[in-house]
C-alpha atoms as a PDB file:
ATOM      1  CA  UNK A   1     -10.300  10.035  15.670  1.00  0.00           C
ATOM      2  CA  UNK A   2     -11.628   6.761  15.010  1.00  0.00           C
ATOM      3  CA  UNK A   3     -12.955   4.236  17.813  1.00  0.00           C
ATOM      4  CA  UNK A   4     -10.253   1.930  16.852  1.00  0.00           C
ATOM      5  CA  UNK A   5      -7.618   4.757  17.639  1.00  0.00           C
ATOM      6  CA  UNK A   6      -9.512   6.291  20.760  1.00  0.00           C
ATOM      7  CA  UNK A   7      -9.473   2.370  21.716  1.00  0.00           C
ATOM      8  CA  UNK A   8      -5.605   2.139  21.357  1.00  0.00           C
ATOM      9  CA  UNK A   9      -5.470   5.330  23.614  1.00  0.00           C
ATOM     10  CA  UNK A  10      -7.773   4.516  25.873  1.00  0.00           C
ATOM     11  CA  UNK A  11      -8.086   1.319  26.624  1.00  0.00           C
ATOM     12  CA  UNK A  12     -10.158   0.475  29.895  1.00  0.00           C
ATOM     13  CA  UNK A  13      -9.623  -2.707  31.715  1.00  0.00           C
ATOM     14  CA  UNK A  14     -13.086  -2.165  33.238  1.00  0.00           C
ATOM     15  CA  UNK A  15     -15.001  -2.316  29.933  1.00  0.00           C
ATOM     16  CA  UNK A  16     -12.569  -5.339  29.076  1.00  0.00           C
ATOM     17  CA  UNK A  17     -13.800  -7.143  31.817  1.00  0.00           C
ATOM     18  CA  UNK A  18     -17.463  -5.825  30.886  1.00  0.00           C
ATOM     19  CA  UNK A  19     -17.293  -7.437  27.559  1.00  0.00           C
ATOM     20  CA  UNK A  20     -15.550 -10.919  28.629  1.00  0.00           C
ATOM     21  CA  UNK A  21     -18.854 -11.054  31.359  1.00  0.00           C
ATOM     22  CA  UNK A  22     -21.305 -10.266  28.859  1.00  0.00           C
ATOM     23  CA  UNK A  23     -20.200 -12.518  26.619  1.00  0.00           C
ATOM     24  CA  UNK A  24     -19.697 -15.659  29.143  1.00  0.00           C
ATOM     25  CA  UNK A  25     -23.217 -15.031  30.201  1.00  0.00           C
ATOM     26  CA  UNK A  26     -24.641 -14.980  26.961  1.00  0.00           C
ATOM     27  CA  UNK A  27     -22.897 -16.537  23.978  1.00  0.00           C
ATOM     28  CA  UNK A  28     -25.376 -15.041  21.223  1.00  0.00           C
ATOM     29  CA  UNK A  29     -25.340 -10.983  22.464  1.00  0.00           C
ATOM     30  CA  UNK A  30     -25.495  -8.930  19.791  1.00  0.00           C
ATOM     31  CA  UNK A  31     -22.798  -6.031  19.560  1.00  0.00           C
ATOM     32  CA  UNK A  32     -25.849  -3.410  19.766  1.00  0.00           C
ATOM     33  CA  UNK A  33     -27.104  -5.399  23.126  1.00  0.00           C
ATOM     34  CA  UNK A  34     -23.281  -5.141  24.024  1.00  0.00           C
ATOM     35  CA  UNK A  35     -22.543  -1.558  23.789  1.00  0.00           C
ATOM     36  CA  UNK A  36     -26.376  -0.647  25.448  1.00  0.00           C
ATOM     37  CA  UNK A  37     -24.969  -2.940  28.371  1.00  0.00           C
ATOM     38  CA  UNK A  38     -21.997  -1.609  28.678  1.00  0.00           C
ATOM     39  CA  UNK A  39     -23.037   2.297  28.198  1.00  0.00           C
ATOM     40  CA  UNK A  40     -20.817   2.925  25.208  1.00  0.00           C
ATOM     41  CA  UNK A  41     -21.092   3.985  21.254  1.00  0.00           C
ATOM     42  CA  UNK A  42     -21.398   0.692  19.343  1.00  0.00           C
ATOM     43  CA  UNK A  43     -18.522   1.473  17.143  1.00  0.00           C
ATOM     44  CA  UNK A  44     -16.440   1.177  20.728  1.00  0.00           C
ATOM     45  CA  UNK A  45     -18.053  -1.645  21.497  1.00  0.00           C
ATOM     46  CA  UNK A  46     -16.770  -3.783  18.572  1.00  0.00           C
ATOM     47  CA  UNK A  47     -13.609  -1.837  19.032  1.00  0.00           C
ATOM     48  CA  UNK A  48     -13.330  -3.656  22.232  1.00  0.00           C
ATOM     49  CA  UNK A  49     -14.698  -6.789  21.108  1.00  0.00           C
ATOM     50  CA  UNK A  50     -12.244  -7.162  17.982  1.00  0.00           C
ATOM     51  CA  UNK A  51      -9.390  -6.639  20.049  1.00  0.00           C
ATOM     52  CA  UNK A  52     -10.509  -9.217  22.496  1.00  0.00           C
ATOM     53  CA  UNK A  53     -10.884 -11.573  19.036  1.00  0.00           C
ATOM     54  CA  UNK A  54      -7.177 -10.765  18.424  1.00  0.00           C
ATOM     55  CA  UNK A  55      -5.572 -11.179  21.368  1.00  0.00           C
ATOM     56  CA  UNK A  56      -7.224 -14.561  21.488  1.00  0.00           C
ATOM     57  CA  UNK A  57      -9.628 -13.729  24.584  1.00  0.00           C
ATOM     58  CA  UNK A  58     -12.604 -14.566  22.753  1.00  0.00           C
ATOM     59  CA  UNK A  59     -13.727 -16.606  19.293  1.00  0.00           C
ATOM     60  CA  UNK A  60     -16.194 -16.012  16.946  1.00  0.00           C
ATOM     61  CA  UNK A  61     -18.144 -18.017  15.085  1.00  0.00           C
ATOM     62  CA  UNK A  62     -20.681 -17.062  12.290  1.00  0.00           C
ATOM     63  CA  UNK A  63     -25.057 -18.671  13.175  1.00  0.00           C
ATOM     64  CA  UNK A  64     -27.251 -18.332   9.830  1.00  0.00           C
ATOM     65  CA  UNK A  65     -29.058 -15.067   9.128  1.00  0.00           C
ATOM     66  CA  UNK A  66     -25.192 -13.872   9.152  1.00  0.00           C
ATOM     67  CA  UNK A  67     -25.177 -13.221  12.846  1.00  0.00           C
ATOM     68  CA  UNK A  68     -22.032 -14.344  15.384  1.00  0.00           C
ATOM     69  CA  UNK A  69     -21.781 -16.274  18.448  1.00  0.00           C
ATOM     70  CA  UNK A  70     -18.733 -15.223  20.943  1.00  0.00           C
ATOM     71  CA  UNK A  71     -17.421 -17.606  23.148  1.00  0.00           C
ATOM     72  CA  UNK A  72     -14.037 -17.004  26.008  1.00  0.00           C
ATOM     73  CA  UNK A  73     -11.281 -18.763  25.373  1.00  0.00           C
ATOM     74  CA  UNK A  74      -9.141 -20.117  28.317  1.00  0.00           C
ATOM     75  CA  UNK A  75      -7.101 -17.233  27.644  1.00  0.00           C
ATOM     76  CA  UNK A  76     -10.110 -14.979  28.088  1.00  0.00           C
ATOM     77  CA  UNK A  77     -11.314 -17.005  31.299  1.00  0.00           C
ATOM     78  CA  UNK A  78      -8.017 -16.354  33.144  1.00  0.00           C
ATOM     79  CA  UNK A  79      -7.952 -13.008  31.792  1.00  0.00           C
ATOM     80  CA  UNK A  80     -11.593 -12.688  33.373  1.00  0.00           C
ATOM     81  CA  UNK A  81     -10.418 -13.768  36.514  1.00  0.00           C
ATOM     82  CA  UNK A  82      -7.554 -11.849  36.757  1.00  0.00           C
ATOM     83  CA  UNK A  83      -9.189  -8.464  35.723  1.00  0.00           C
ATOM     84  CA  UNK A  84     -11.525  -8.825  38.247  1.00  0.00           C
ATOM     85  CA  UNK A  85      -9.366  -9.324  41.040  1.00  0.00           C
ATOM     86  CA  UNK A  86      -7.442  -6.640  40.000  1.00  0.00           C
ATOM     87  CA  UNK A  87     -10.831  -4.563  39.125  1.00  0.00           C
ATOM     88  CA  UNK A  88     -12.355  -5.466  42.416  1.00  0.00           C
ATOM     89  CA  UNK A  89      -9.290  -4.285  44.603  1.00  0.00           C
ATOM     90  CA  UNK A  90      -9.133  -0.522  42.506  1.00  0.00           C
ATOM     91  CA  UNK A  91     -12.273   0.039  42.930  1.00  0.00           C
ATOM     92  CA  UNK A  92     -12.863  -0.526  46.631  1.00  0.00           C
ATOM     93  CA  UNK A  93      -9.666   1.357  47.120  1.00  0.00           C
ATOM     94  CA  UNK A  94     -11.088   4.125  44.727  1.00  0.00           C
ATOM     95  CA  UNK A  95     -14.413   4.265  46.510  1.00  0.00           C
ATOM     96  CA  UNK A  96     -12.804   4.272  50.416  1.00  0.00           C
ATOM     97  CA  UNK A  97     -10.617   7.181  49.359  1.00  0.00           C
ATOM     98  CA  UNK A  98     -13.826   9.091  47.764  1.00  0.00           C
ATOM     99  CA  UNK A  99     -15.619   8.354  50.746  1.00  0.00           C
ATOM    100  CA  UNK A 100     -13.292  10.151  52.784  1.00  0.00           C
ATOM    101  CA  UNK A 101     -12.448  12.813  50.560  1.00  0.00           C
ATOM    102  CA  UNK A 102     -16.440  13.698  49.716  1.00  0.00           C
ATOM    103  CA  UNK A 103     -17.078  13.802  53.568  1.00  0.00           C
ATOM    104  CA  UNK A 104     -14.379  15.982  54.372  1.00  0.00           C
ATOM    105  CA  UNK A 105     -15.531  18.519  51.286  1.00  0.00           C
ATOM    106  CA  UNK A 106     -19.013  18.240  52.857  1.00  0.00           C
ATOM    107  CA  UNK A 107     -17.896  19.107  56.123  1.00  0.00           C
ATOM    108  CA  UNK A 108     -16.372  21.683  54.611  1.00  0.00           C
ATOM    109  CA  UNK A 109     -19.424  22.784  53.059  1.00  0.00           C
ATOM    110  CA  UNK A 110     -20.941  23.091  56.353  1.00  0.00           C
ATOM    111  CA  UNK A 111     -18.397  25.190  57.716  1.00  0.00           C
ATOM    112  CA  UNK A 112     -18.452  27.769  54.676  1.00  0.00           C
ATOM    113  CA  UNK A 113     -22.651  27.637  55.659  1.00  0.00           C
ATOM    114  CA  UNK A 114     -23.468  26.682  52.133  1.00  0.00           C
ATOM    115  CA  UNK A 115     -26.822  24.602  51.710  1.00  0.00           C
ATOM    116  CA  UNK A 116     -27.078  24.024  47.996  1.00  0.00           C
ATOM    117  CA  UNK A 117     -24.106  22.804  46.030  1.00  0.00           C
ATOM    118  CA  UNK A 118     -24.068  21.054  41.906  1.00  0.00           C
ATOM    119  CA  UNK A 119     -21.654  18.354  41.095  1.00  0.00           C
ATOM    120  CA  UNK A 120     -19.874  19.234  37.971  1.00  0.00           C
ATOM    121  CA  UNK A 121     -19.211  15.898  36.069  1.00  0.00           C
ATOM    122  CA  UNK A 122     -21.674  13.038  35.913  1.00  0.00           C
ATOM    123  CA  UNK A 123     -19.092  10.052  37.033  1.00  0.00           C
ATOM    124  CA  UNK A 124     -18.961   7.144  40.103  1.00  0.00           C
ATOM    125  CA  UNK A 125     -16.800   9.646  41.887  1.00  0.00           C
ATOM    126  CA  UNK A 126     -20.598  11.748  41.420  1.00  0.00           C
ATOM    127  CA  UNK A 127     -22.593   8.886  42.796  1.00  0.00           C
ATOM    128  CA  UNK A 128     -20.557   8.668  46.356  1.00  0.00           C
ATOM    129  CA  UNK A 129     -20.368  12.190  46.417  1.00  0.00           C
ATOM    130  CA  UNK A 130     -24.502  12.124  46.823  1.00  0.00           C
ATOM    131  CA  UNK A 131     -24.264   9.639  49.331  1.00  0.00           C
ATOM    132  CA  UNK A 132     -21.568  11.775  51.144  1.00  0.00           C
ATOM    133  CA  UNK A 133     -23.848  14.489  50.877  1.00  0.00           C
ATOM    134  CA  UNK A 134     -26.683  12.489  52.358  1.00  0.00           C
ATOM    135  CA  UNK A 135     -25.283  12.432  55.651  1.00  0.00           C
ATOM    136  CA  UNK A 136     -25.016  16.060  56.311  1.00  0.00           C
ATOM    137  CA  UNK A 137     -27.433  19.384  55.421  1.00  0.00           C
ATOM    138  CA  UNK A 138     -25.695  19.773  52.451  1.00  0.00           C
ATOM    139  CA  UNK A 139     -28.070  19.105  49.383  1.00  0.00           C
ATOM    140  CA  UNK A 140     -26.716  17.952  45.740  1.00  0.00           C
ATOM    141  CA  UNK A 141     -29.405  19.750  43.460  1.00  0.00           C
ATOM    142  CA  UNK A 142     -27.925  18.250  40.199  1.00  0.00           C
ATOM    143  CA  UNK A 143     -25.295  17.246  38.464  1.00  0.00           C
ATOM    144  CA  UNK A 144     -23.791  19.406  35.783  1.00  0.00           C
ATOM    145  CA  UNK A 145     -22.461  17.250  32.209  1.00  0.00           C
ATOM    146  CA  UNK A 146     -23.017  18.343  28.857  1.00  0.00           C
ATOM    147  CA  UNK A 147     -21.707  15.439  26.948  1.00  0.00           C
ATOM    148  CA  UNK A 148     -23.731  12.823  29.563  1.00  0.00           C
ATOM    149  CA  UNK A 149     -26.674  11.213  27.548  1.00  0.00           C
ATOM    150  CA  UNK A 150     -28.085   9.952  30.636  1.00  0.00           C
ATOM    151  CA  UNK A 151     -30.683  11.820  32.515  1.00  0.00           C
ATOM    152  CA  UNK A 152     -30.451  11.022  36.027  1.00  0.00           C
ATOM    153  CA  UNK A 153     -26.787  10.420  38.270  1.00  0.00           C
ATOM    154  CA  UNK A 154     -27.274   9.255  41.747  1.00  0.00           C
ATOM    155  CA  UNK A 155     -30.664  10.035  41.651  1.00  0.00           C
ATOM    156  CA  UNK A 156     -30.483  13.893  40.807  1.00  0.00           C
ATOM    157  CA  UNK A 157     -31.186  14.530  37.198  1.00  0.00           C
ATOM    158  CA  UNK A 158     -28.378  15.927  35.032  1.00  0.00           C
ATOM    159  CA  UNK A 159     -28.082  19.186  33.429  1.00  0.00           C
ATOM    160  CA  UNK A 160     -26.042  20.550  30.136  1.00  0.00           C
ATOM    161  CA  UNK A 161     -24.768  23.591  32.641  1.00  0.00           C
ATOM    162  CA  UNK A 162     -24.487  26.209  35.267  1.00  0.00           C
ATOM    163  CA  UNK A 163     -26.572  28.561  34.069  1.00  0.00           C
ATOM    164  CA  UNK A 164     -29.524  25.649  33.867  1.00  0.00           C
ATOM    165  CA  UNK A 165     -28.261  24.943  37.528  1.00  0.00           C
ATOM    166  CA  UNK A 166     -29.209  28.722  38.919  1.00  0.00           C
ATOM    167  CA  UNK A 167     -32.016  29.059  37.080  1.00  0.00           C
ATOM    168  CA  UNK A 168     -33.554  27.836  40.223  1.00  0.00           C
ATOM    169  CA  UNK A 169     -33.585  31.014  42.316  1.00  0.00           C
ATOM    170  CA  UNK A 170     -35.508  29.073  45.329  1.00  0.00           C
ATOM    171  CA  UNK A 171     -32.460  26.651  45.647  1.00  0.00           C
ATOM    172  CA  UNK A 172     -29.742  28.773  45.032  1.00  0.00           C
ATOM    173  CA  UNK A 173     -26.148  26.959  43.848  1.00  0.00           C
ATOM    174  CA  UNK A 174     -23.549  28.054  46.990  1.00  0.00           C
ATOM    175  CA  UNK A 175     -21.071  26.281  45.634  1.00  0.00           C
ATOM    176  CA  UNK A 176     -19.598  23.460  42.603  1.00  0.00           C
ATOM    177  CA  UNK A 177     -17.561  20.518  43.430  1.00  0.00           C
ATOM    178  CA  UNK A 178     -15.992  18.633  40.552  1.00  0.00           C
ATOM    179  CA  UNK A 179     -16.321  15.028  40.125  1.00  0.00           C
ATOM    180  CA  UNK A 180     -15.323  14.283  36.565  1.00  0.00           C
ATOM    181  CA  UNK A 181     -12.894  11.786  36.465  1.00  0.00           C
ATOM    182  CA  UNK A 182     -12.140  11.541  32.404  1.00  0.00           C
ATOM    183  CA  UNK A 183     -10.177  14.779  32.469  1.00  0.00           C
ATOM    184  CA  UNK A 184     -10.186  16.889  35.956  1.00  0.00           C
ATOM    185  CA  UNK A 185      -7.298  19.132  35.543  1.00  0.00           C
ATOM    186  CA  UNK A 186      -8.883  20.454  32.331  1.00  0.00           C
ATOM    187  CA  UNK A 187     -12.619  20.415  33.676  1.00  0.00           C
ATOM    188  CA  UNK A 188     -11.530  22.272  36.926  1.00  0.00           C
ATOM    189  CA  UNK A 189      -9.907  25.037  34.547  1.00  0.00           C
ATOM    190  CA  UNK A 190     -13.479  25.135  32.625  1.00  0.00           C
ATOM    191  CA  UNK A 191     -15.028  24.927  35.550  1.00  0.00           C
ATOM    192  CA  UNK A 192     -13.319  28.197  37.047  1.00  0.00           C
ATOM    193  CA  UNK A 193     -13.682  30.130  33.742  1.00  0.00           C
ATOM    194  CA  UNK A 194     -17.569  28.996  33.969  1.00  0.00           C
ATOM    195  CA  UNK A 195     -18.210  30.300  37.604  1.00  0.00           C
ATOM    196  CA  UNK A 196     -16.580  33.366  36.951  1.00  0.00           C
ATOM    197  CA  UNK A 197     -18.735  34.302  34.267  1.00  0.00           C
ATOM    198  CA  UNK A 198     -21.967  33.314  36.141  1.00  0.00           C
ATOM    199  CA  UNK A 199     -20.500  35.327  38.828  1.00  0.00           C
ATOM    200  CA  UNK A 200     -19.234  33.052  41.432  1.00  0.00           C
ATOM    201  CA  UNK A 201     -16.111  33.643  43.105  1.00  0.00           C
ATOM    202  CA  UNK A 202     -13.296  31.001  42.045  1.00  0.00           C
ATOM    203  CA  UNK A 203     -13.185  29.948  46.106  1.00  0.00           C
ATOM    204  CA  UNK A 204     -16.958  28.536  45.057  1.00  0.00           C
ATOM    205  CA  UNK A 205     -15.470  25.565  42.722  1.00  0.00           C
ATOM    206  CA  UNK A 206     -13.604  22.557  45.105  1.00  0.00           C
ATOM    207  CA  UNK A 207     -12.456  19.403  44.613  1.00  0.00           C
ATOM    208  CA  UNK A 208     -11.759  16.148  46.389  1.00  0.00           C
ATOM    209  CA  UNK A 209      -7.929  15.655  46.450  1.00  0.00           C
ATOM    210  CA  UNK A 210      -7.783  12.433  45.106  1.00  0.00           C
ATOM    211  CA  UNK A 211      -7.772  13.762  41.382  1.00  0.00           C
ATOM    212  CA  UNK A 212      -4.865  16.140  42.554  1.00  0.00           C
ATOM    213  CA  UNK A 213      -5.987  19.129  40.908  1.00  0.00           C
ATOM    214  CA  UNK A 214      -3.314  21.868  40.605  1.00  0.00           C
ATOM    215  CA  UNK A 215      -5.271  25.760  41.515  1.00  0.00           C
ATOM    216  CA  UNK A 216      -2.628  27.240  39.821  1.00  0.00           C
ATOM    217  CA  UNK A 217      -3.276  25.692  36.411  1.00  0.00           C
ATOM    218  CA  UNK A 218      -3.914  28.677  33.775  1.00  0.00           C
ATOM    219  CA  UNK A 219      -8.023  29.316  33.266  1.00  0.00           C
ATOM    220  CA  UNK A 220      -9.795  28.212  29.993  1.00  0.00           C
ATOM    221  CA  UNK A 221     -11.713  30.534  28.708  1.00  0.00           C
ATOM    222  CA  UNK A 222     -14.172  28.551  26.969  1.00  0.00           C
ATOM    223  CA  UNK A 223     -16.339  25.798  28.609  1.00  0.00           C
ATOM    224  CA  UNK A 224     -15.873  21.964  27.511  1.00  0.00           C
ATOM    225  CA  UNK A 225     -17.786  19.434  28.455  1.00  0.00           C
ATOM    226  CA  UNK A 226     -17.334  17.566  31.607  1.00  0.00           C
END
């Protein structure tokens, strides 16, 4: 599937807002200084930025050495403003329900005596589960993503999979909590497959409640990327 397609599917009001910033800050970006900003391919980046040229949120205008300046519209100003009061008030909303749900997993933790867990999906929802974690005895070791290009989450590095993950037999992994938020439902159903095989029981694999995962959901055989 192209970018363009993926984009029509997919569109995120977050990276939206991402662009419109970029570009009010600095007229001249380039689309490869773009997509490095906003952590994305650069084909999706001037996915993004060509629909925000046709719904009239932002104009271009071609500089010699055939490069483009991009400059907001009022359109794309009030579209600014209102995706980031609407941005702003989902995400603190997102982050006070992760709080609560990562502390109560981590007291949890505690309870089932387990020392050493790895978060399965590189992902904010990853980040404040660390911090969670930082104010009990439970340790993240790392953060399990195979399609994650970055190296570090949160401050714990990132690893392809489980197996990497027990490799350490002086740290060994008591449990997995999932924090991808692209696709849980599926990544939980990996994610029980996975454990099984690297023989942990299915009761070793939790997650917070907020991406409503369904235990009852049929297991996937084959791992996929978080």
């Amino acid at each position: 599937m192209g970018d363009e397609s993926r984009l029509q599917e997919t569109g995120d009001p977050g990276i939206v807002l991402s662009v419109l910033t970029s570009i009010e800050r600095d007229s001249a970006i380039t689309q490869r200084k773009l997509a490095r900003e906003l952590g994305i391919a650069l084909g999706l980046a001037n996915a993004y930025l060509r629909r925000c040229v046709r719904k009239g949120l932002v104009k271009m205008r071609q500089v010699p050495l055939n490069r483009y300046t991009y400059y907001l519209t009022p359109q794309g100003f009030a579209e600014k403003s209102r995706l980031t009061t609407e941005y702003l008030a989902v995400s603190l909303d997102f982050f006070r329900r992760a709080r609560s749900d990562c502390a109560a997993l981590f007291r949890q933790c505690e309870v089932l005596g387990w020392r050493n867990v790895a978060l399965y999906g590189a992902s904010d929802l990853a980040e404040i589960a660390i911090l969670s974690a930082g104010e009990t005895a439970v340790e993240v070791l790392c953060v399990i993503d195979a399609g994650s290009h970055a190296r570090r989450c949160g401050g714990r590095p990132i690893i392809p999979d489980l197996a990497a993950a027990m490799a350490d037999t002086a740290r060994p992994v008591d449990g997995i909590i999932l924090t991808d938020t692209q696709a849980p439902q599926a990544s939980f159903d990996a994610l029980l497959s996975i454990a099984r095989r690297s023989g942990l029981p299915e009761c070793a694999v939790l997650a917070p409640s907020l991406l409503r995962i369904s235990p009852t959901a049929a297991p996937v055989e084959e791992e996929t990327a978080a």
